[in-house]
Protein backbone atom coordinates (compact mmCIF):
# COMPACT_ATOMS: atom_id res chain seq x y z
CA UNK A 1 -6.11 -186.47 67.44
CA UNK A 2 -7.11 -182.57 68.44
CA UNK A 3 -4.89 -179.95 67.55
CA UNK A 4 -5.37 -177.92 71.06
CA UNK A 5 -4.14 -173.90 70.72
CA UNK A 6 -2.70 -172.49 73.66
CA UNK A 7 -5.87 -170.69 74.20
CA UNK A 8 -8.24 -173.62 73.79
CA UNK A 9 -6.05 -175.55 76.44
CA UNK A 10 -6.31 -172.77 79.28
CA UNK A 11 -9.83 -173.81 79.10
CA UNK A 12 -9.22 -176.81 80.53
CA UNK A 13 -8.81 -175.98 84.21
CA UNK A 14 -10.28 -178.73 86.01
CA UNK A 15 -12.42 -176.30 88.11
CA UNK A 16 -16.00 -176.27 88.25
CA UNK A 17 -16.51 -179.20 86.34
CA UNK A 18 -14.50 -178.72 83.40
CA UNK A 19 -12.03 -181.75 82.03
CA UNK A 20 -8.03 -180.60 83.91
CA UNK A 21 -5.78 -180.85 80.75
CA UNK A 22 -1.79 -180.28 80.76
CA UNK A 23 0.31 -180.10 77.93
CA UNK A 24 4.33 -181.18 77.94
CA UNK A 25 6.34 -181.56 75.09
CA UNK A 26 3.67 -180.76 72.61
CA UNK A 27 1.19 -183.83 73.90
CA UNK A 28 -2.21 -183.07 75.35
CA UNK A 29 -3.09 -185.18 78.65
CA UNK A 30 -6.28 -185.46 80.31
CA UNK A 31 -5.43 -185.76 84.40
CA UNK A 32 -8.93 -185.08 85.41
CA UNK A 33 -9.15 -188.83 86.87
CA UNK A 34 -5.94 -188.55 89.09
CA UNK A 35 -6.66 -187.49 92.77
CA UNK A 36 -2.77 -185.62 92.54
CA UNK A 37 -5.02 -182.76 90.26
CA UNK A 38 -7.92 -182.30 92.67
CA UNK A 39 -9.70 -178.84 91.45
CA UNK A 40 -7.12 -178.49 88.75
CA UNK A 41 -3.94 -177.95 90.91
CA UNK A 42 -0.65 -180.71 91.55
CA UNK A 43 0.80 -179.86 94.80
CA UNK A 44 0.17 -176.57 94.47
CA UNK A 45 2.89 -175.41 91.88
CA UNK A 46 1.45 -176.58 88.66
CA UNK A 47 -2.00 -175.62 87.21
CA UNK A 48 -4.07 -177.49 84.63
CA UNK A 49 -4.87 -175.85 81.35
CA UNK A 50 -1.56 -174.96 80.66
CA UNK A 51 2.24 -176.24 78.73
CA UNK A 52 4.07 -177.91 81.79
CA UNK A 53 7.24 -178.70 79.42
CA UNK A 54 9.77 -176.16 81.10
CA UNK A 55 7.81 -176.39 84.84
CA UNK A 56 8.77 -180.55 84.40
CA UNK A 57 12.19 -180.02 83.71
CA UNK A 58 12.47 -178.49 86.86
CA UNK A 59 10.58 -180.99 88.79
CA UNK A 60 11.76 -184.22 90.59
CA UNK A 61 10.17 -186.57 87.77
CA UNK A 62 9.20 -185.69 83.79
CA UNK A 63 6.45 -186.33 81.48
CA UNK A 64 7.03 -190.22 81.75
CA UNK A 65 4.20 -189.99 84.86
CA UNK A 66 2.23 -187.83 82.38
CA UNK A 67 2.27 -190.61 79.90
CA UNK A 68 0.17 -192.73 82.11
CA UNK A 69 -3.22 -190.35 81.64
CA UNK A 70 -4.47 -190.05 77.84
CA UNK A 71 -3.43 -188.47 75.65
CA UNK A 72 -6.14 -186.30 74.06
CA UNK A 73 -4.17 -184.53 71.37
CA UNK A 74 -1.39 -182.04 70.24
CA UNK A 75 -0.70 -178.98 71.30
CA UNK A 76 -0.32 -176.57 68.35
């Protein structure tokens, strides 16, 4: 499984045709598929590319949704 640095994830914006990754509690998801992360944004509070871990534990559900996409590695 990749090893994703903070950097290398922020790449993953799921704009202009790049792949929309998010990362919570150290696992790497790919959302690109899901309609919820059109243009790399979910409901317009959370951003792909980036560690969701303290963002979910404010929000009304937690990373068991995210464990429906794949997971395409670890974040570092």
């Amino acid at each position: 499984m990749k090893i994703f640095t903070r950097e290398e994830l922020s790449r993953y914006t799921g704009r202009e045709g790049v792949a929309a990754y998010v990362a919570c509690e150290g696992r790497v998801y790919d959302v690109t598929a899901s309609f919820l992360w059109r243009a790399g944004r979910h409901q317009a509070l959370h951003a792909a590319g980036r560690d969701l871990t303290l963002e979910l534990r404010a929000a009304p559900h937690g990373e068991e949704l995210l464990r429906r996409f794949p997971q395409v590695g670890i974040l570092e």
